[in-house]
ModelCIF file with pLDDT and N, C-alpha, C, O atoms, coordinates in Angstrom:
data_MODEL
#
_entry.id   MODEL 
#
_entity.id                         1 
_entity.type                       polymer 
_entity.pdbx_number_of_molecules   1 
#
_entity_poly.entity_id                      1 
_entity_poly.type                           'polypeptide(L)' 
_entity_poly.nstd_linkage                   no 
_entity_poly.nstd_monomer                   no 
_entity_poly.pdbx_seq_one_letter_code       
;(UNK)(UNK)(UNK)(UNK)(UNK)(UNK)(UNK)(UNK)(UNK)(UNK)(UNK)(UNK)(UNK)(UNK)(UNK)(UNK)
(UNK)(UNK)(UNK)(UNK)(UNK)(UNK)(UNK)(UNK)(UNK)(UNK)(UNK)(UNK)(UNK)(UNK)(UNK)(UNK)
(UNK)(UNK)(UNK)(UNK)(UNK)(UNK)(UNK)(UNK)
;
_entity_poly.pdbx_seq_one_letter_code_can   XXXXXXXXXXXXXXXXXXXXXXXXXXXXXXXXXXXXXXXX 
_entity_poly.pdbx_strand_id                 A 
#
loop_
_entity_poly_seq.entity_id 
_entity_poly_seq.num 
_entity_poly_seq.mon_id 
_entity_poly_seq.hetero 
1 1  UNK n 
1 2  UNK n 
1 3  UNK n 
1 4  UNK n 
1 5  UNK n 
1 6  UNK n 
1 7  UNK n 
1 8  UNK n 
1 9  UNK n 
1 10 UNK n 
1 11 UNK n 
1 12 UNK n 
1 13 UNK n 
1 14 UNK n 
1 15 UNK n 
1 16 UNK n 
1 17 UNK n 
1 18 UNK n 
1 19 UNK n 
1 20 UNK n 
1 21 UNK n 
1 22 UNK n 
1 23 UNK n 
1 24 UNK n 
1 25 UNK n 
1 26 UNK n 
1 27 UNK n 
1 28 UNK n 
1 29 UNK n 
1 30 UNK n 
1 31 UNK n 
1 32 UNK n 
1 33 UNK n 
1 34 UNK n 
1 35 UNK n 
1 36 UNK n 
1 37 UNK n 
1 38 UNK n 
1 39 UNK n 
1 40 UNK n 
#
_struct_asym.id          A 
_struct_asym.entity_id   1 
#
loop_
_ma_qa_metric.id 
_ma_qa_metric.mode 
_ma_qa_metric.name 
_ma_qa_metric.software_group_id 
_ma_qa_metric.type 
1 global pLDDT . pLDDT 
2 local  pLDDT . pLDDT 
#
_ma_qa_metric_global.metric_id      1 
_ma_qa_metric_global.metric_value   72.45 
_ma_qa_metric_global.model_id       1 
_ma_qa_metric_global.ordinal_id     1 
#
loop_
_ma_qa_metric_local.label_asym_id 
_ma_qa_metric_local.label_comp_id 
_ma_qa_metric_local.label_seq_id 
_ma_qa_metric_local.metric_id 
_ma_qa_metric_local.metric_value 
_ma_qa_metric_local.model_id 
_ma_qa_metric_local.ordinal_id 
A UNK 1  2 42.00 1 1  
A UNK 2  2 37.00 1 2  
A UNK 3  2 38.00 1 3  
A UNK 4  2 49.00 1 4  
A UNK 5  2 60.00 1 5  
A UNK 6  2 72.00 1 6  
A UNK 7  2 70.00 1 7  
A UNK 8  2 63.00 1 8  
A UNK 9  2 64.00 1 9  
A UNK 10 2 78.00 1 10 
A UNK 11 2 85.00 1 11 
A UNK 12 2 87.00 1 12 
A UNK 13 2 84.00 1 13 
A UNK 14 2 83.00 1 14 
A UNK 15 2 83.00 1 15 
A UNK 16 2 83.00 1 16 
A UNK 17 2 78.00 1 17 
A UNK 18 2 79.00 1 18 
A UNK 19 2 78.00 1 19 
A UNK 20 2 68.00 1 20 
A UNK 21 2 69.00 1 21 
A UNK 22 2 68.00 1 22 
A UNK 23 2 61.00 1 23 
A UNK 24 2 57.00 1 24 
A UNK 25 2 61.00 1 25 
A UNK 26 2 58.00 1 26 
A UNK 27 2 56.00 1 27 
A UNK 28 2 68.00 1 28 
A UNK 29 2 74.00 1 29 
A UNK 30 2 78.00 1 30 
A UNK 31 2 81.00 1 31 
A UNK 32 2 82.00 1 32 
A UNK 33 2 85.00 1 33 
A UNK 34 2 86.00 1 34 
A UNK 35 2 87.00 1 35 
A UNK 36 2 89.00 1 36 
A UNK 37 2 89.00 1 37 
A UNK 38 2 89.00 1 38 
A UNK 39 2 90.00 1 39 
A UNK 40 2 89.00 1 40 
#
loop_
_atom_site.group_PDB 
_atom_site.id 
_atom_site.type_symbol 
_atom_site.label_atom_id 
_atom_site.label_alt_id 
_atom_site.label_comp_id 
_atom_site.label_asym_id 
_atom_site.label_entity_id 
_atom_site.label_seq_id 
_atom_site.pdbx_PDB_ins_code 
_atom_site.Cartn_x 
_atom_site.Cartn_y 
_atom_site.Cartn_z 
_atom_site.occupancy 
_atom_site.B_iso_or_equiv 
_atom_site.pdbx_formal_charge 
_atom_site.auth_seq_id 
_atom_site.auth_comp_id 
_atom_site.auth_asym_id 
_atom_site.auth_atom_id 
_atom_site.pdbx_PDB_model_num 
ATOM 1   N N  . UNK A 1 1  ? -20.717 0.540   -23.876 1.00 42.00 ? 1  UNK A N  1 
ATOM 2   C CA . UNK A 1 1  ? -19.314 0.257   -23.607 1.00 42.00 ? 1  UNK A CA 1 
ATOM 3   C C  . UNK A 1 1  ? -19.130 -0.996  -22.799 1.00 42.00 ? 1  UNK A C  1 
ATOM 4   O O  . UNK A 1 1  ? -18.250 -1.806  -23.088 1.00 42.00 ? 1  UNK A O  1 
ATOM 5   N N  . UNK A 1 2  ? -19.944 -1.159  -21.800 1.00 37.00 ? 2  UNK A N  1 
ATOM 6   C CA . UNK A 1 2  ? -19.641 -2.370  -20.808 1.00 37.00 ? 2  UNK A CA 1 
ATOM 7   C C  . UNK A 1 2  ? -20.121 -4.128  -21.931 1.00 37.00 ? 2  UNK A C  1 
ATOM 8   O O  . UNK A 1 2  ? -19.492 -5.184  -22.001 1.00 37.00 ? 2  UNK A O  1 
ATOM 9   N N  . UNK A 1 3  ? -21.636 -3.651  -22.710 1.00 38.00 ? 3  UNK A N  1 
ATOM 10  C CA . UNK A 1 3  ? -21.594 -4.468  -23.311 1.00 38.00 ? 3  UNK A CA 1 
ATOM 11  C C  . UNK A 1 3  ? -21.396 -5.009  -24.605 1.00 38.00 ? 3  UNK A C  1 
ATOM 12  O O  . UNK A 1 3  ? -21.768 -6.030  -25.184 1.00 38.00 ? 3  UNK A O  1 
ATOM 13  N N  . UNK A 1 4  ? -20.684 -3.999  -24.896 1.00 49.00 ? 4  UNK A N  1 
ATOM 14  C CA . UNK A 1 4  ? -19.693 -4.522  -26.224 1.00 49.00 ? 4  UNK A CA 1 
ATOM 15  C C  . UNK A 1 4  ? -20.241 -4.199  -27.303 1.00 49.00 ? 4  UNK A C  1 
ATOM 16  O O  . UNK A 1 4  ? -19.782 -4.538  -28.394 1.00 49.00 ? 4  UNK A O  1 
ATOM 17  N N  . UNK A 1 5  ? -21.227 -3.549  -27.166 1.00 60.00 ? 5  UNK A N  1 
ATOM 18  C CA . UNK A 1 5  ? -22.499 -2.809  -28.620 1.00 60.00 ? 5  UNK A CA 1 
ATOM 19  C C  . UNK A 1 5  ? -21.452 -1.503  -28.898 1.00 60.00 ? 5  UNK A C  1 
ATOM 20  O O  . UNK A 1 5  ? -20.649 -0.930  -28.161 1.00 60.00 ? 5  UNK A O  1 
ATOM 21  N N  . UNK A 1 6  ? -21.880 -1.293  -30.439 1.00 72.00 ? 6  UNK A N  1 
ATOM 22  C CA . UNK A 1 6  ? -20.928 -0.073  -31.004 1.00 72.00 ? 6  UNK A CA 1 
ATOM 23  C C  . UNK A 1 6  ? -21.844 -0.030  -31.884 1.00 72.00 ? 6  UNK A C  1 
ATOM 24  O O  . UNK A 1 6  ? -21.944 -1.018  -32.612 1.00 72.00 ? 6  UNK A O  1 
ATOM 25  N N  . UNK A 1 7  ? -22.957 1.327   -32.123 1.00 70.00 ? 7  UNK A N  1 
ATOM 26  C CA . UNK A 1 7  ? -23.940 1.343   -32.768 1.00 70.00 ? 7  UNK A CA 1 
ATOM 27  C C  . UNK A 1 7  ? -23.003 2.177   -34.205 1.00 70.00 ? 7  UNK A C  1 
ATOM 28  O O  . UNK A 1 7  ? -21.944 2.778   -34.385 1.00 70.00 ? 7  UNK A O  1 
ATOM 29  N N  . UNK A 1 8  ? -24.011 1.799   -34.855 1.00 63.00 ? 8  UNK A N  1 
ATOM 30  C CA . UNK A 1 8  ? -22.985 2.482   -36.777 1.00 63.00 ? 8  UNK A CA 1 
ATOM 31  C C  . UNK A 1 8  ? -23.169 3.429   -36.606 1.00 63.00 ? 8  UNK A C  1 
ATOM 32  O O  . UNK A 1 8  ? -24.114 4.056   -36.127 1.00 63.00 ? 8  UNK A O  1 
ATOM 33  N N  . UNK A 1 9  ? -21.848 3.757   -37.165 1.00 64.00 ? 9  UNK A N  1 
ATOM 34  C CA . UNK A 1 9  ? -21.662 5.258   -37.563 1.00 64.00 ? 9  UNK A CA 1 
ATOM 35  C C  . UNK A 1 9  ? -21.064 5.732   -36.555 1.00 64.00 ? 9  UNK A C  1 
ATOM 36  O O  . UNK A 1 9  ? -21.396 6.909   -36.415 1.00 64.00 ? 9  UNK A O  1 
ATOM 37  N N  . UNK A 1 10 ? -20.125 5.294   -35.543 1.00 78.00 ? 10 UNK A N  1 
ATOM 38  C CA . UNK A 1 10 ? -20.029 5.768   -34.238 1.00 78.00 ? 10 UNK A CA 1 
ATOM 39  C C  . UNK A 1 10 ? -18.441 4.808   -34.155 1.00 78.00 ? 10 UNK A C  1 
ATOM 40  O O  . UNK A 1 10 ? -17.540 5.098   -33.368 1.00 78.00 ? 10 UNK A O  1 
ATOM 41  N N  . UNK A 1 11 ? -18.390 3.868   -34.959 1.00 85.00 ? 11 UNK A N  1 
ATOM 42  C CA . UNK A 1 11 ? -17.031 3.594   -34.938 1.00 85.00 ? 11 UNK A CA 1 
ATOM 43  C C  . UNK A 1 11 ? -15.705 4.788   -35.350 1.00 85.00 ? 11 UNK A C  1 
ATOM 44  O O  . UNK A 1 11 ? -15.642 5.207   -36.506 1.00 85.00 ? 11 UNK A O  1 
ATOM 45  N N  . UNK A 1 12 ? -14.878 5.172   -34.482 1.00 87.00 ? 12 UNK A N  1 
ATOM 46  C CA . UNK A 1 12 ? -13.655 5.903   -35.595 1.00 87.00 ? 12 UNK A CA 1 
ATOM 47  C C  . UNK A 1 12 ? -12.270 5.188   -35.804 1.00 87.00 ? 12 UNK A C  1 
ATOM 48  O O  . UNK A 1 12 ? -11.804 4.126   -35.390 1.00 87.00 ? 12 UNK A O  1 
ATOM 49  N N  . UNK A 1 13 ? -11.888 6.008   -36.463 1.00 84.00 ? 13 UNK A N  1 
ATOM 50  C CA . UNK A 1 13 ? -10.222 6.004   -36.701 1.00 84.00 ? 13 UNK A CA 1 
ATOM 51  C C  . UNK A 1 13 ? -8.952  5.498   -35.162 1.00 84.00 ? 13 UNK A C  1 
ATOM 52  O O  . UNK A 1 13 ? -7.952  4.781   -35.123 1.00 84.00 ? 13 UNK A O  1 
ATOM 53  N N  . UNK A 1 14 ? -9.852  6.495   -33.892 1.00 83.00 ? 14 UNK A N  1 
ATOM 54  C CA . UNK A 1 14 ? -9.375  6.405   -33.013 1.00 83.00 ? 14 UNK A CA 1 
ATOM 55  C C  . UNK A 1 14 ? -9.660  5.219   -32.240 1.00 83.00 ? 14 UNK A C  1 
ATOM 56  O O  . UNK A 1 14 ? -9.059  5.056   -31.177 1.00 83.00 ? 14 UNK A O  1 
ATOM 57  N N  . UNK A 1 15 ? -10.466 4.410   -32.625 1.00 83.00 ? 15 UNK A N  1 
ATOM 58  C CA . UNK A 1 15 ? -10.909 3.441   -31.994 1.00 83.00 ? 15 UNK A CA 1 
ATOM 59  C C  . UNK A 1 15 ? -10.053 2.468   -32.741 1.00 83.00 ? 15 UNK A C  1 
ATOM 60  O O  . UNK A 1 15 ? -9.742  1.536   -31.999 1.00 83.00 ? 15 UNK A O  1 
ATOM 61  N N  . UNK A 1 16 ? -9.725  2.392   -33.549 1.00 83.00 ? 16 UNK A N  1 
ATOM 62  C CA . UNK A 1 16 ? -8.604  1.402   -33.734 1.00 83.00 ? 16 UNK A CA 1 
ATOM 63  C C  . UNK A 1 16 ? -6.969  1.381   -33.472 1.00 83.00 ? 16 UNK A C  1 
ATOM 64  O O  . UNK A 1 16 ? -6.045  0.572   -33.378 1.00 83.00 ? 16 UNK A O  1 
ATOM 65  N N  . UNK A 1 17 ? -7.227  2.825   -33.418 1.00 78.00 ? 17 UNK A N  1 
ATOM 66  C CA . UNK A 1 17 ? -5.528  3.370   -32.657 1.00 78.00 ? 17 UNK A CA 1 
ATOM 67  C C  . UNK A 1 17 ? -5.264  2.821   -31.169 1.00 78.00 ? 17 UNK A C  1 
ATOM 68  O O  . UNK A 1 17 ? -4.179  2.445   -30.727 1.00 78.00 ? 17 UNK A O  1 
ATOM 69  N N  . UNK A 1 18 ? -6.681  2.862   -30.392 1.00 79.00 ? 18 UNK A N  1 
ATOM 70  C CA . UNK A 1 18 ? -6.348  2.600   -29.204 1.00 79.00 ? 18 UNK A CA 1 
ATOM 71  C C  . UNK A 1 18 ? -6.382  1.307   -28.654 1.00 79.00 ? 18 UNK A C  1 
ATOM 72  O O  . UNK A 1 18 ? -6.362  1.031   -27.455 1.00 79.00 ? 18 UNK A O  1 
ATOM 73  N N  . UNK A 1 19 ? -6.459  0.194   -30.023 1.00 78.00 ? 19 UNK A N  1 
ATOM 74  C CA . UNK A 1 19 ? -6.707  -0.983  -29.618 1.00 78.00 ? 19 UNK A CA 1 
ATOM 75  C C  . UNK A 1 19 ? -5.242  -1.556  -28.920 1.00 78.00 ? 19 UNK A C  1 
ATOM 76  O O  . UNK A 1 19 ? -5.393  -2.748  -28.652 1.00 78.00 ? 19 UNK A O  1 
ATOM 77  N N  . UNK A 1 20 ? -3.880  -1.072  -28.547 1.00 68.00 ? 20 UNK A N  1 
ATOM 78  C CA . UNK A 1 20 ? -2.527  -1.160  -28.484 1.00 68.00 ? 20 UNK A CA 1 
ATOM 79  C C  . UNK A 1 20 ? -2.445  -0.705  -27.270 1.00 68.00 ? 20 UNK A C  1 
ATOM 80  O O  . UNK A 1 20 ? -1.581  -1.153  -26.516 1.00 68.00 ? 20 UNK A O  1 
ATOM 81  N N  . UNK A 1 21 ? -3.675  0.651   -26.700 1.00 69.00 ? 21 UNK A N  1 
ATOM 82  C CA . UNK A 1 21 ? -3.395  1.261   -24.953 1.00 69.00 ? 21 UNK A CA 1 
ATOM 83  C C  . UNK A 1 21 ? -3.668  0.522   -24.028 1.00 69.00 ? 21 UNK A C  1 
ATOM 84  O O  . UNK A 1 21 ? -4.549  -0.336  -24.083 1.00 69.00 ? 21 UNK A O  1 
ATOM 85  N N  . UNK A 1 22 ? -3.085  0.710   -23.232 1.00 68.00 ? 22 UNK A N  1 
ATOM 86  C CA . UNK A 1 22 ? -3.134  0.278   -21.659 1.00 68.00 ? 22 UNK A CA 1 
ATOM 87  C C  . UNK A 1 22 ? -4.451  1.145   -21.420 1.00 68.00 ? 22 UNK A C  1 
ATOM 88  O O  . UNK A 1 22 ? -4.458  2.372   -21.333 1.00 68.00 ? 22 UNK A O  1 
ATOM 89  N N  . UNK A 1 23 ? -5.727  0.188   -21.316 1.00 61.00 ? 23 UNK A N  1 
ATOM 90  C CA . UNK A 1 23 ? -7.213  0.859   -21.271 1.00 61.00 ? 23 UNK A CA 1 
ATOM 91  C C  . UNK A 1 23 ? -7.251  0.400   -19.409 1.00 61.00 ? 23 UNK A C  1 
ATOM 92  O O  . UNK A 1 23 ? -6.621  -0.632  -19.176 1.00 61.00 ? 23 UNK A O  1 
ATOM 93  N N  . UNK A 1 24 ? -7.656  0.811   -18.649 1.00 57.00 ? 24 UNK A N  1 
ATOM 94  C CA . UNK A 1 24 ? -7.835  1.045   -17.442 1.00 57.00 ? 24 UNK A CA 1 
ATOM 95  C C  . UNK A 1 24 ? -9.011  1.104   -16.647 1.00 57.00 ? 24 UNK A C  1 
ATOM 96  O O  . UNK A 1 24 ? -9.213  0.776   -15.478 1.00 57.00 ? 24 UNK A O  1 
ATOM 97  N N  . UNK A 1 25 ? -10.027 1.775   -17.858 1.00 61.00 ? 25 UNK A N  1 
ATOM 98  C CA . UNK A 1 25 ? -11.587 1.898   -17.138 1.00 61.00 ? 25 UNK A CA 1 
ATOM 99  C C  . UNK A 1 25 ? -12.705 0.577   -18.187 1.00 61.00 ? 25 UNK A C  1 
ATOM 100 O O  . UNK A 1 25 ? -12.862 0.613   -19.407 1.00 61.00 ? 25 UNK A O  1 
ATOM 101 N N  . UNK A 1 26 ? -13.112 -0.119  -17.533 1.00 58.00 ? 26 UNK A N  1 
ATOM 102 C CA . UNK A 1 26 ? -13.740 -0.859  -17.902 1.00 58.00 ? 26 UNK A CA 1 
ATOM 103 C C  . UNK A 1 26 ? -15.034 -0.788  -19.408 1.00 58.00 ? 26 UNK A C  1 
ATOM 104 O O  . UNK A 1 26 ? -15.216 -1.734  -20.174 1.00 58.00 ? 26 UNK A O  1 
ATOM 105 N N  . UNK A 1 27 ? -15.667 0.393   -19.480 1.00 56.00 ? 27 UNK A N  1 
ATOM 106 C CA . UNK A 1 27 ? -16.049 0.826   -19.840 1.00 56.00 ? 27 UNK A CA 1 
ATOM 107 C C  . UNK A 1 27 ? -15.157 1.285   -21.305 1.00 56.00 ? 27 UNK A C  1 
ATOM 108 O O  . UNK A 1 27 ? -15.509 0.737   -22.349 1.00 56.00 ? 27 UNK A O  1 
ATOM 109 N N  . UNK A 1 28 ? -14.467 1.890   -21.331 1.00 68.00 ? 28 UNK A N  1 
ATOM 110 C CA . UNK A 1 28 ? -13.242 1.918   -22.623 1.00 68.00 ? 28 UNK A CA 1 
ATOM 111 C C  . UNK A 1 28 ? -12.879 0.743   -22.539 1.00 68.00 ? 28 UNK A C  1 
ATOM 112 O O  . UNK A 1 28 ? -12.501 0.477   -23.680 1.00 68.00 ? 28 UNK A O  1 
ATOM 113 N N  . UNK A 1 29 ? -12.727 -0.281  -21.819 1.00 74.00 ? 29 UNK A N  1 
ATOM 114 C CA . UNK A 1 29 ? -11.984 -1.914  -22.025 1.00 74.00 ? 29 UNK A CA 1 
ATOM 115 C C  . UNK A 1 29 ? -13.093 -2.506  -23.104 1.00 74.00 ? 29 UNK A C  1 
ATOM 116 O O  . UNK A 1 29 ? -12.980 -2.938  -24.251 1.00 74.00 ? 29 UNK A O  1 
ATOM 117 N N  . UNK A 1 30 ? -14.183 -2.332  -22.238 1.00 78.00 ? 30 UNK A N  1 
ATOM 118 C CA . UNK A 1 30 ? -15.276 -3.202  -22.787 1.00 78.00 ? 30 UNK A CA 1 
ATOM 119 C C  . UNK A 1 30 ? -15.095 -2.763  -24.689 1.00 78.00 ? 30 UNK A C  1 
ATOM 120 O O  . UNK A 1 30 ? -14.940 -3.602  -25.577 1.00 78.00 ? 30 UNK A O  1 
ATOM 121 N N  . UNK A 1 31 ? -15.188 -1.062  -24.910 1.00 81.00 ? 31 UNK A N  1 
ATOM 122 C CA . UNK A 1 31 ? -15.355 -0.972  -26.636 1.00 81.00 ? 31 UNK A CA 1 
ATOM 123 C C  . UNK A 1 31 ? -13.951 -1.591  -27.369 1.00 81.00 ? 31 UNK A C  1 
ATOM 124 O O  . UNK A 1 31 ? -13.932 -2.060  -28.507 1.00 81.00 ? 31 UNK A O  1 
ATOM 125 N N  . UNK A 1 32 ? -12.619 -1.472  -26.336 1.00 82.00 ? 32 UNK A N  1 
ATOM 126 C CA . UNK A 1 32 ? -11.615 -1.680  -27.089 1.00 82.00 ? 32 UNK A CA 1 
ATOM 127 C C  . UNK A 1 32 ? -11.735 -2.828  -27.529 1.00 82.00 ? 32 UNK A C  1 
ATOM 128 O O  . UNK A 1 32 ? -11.195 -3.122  -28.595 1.00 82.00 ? 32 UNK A O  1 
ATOM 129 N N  . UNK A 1 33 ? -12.610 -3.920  -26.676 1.00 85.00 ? 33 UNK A N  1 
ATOM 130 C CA . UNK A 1 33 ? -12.796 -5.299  -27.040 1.00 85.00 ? 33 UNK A CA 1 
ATOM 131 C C  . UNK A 1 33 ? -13.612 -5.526  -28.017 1.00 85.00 ? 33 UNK A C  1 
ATOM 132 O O  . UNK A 1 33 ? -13.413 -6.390  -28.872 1.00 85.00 ? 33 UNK A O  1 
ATOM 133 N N  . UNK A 1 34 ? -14.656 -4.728  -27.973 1.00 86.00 ? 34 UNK A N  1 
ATOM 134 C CA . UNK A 1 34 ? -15.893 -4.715  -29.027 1.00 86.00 ? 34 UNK A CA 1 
ATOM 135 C C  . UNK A 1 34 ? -15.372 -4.146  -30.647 1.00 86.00 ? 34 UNK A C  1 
ATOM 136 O O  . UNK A 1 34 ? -15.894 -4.530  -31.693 1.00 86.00 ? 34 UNK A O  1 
ATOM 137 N N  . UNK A 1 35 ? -14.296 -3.209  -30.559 1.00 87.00 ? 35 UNK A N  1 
ATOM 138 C CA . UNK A 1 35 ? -13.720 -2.750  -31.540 1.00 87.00 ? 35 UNK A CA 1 
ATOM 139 C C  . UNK A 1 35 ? -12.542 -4.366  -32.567 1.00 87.00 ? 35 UNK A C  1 
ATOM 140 O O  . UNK A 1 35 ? -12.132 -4.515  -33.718 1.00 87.00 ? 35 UNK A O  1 
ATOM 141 N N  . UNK A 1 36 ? -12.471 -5.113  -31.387 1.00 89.00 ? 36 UNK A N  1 
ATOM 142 C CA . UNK A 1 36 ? -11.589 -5.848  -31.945 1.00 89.00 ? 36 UNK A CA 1 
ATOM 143 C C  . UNK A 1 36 ? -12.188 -6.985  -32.617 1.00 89.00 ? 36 UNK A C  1 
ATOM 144 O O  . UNK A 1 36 ? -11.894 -7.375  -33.747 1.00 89.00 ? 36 UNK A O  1 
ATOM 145 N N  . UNK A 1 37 ? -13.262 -7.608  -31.643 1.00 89.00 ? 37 UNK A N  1 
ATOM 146 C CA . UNK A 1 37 ? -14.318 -8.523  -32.019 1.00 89.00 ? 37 UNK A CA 1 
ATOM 147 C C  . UNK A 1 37 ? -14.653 -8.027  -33.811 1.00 89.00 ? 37 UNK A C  1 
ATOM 148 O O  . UNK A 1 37 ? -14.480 -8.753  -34.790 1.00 89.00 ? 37 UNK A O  1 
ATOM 149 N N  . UNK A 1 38 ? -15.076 -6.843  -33.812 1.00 89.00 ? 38 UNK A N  1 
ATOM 150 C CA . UNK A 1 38 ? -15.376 -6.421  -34.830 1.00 89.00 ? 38 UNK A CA 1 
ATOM 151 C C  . UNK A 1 38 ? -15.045 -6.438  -36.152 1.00 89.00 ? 38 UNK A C  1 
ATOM 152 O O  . UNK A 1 38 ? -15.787 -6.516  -37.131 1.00 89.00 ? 38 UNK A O  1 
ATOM 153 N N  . UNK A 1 39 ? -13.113 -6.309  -36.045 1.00 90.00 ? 39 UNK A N  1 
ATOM 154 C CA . UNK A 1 39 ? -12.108 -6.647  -36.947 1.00 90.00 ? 39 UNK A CA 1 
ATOM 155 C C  . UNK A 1 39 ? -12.033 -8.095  -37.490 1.00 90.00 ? 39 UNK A C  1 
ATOM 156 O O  . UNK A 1 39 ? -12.033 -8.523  -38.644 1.00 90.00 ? 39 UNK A O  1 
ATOM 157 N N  . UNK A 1 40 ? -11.973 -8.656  -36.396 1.00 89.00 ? 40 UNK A N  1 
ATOM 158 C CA . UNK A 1 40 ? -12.032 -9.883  -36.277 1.00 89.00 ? 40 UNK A CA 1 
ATOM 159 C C  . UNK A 1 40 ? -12.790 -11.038 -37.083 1.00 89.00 ? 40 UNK A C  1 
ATOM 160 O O  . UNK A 1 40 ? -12.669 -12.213 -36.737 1.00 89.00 ? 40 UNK A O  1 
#
């Protein structure tokens, strides 16, 4: 989470829902970022 790794098969649905939340703990910041990089 902190470093932005998202091993396969471990991405979900919800991880792209929450790319829009007010993320707070660094750790969920770090995947929401890694989730986006990803799209990207």
């Amino acid at each position: 989470g902190i470093t932005g790794e998202i091993p396969k098969k471990q991405l979900t649905v919800e991880d792209l829902c929450r790319m829009s939340e007010p993320i707070k703990r660094l750790v969920e910041a770090g995947r929401v970022v890694a989730v986006k990089r990803l799209v990207e």
